[in-house]
Structure formats: C-alpha cells, structure tokens
Protein backbone atom coordinates (compact mmCIF):
# COMPACT_ATOMS: atom_id res chain seq x y z
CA UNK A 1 49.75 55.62 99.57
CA UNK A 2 45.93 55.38 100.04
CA UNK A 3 45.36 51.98 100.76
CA UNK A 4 41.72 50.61 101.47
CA UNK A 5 41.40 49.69 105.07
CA UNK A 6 43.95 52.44 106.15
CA UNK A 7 42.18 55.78 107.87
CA UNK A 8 45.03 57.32 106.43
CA UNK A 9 47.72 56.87 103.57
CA UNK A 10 50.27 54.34 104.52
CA UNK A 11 54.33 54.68 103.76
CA UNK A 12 55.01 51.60 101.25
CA UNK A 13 58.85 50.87 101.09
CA UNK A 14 59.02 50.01 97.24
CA UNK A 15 60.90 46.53 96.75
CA UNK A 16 60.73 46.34 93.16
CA UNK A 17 60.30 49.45 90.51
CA UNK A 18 59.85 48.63 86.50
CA UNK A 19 58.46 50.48 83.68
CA UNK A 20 54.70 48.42 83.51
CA UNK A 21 54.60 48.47 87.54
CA UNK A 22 55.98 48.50 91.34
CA UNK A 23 56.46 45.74 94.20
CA UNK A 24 56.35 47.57 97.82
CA UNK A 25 55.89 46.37 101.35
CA UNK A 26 53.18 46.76 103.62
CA UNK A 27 53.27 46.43 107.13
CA UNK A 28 49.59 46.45 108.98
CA UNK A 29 48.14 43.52 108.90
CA UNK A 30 44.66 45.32 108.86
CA UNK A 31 44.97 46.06 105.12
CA UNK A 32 44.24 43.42 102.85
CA UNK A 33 45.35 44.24 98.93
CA UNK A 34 43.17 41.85 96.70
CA UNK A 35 44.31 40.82 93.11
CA UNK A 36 42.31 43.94 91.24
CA UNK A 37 41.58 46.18 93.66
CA UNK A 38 42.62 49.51 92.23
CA UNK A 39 44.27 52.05 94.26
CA UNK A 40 44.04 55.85 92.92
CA UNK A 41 46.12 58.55 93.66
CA UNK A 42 49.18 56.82 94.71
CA UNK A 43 52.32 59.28 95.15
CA UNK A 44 55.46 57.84 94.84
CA UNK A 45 58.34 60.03 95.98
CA UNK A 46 61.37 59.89 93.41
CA UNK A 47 64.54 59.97 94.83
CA UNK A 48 65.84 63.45 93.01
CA UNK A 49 63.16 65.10 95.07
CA UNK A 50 60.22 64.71 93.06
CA UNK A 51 57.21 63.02 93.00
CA UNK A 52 54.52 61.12 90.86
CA UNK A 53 51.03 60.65 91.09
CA UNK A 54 49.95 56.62 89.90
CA UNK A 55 46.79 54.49 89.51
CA UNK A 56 47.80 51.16 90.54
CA UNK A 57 46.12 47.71 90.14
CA UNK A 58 47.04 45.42 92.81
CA UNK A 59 48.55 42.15 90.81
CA UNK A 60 48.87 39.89 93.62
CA UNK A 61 49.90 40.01 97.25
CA UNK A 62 51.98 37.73 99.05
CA UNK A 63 52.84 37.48 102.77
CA UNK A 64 56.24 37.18 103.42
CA UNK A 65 59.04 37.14 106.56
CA UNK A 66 61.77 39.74 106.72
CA UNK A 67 65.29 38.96 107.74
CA UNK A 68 64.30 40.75 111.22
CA UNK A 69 61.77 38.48 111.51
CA UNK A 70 58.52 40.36 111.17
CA UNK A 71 55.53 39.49 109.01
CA UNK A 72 54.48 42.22 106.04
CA UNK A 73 53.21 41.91 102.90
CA UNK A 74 54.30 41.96 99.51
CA UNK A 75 52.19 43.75 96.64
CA UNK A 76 53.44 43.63 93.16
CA UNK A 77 51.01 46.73 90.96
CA UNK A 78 50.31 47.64 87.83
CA UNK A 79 50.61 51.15 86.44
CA UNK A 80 47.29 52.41 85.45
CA UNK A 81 48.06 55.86 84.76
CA UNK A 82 51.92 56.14 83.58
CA UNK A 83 54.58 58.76 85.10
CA UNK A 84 57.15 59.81 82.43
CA UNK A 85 59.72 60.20 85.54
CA UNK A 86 59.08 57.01 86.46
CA UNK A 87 59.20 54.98 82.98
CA UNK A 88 62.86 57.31 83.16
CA UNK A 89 63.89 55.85 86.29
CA UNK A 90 63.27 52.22 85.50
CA UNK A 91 64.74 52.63 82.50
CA UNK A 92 68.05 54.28 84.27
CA UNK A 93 68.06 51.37 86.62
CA UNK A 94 68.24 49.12 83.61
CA UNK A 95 70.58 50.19 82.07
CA UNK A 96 73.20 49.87 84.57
C-alpha cells in the first residue's frame, strides 16, 4: 500500500473488510494516517489469487497494543473507487 511517509509501499494486514471500506494495521511508527488523507492506488491482494486496485480515504486512525505487546496502528478507510471482487467478498463473508 502506498502510504505517505513510506519511501516505499508498506504490507497492511487488513483487520476488518466491508463493502463501503477496510480496517488494516500499520506498523512504522514513521507514518502518520490523518482523518482525510487519501491514499491512491492501494492493491489489496484477494485471497483466490487476485487482486484489486482502491482509492481509500483514511476515516480515522487509532493506536492500539497487540496481544504480543507491540504498538501499531489501526486505520479504518473508505472506498473511493469500488472493486466488484471486493463488494463480492464482503458480501460472502456476510453471509456466513
């Protein structure tokens, strides 16, 4: 994921995955996510393989302790742009 702050994109274990948006973790402390800040070009891998390509808008950001102990941050998005596999999978996940 491209995230601002980050030379690089960042792997963002996804907590949380619903048809309007997506919760995820992220772990350096260097990169702040600010309520609005829009982050483009997100690709989210699907677990059949495939992938989608998102528009997010950071909704909030939390900090939060993990049952290990370590510090990361929770950021729950909204979906800008919408991913027809994705709206499938949340859908899928309700369902059961």
């Amino acid at each position: 994921m491209p995230l601002p702050g980050a030379p690089r994109e960042q792997p963002a274990p996804i907590l949380d995955l619903g048809a309007g948006g997506v919760a995820f973790l992220c772990y350096a402390s260097s990169i702040t996510l600010e309520p609005g800040t829009v982050l483009r070009g997100c690709r989210i891998v699907l677990p059949n393989g495939g992938e989608c390509v998102v528009d997010l808008e950071v909704r909030y950001t939390q900090a939060i302790t993990l049952p290990n102990g370590h510090r990361a941050m929770r950021s729950g998005c909204l979906f800008l742009t919408p991913c027809p596999q994705l709206a499938a999978l949340a859908k899928r996940a309700l369902v059961r």
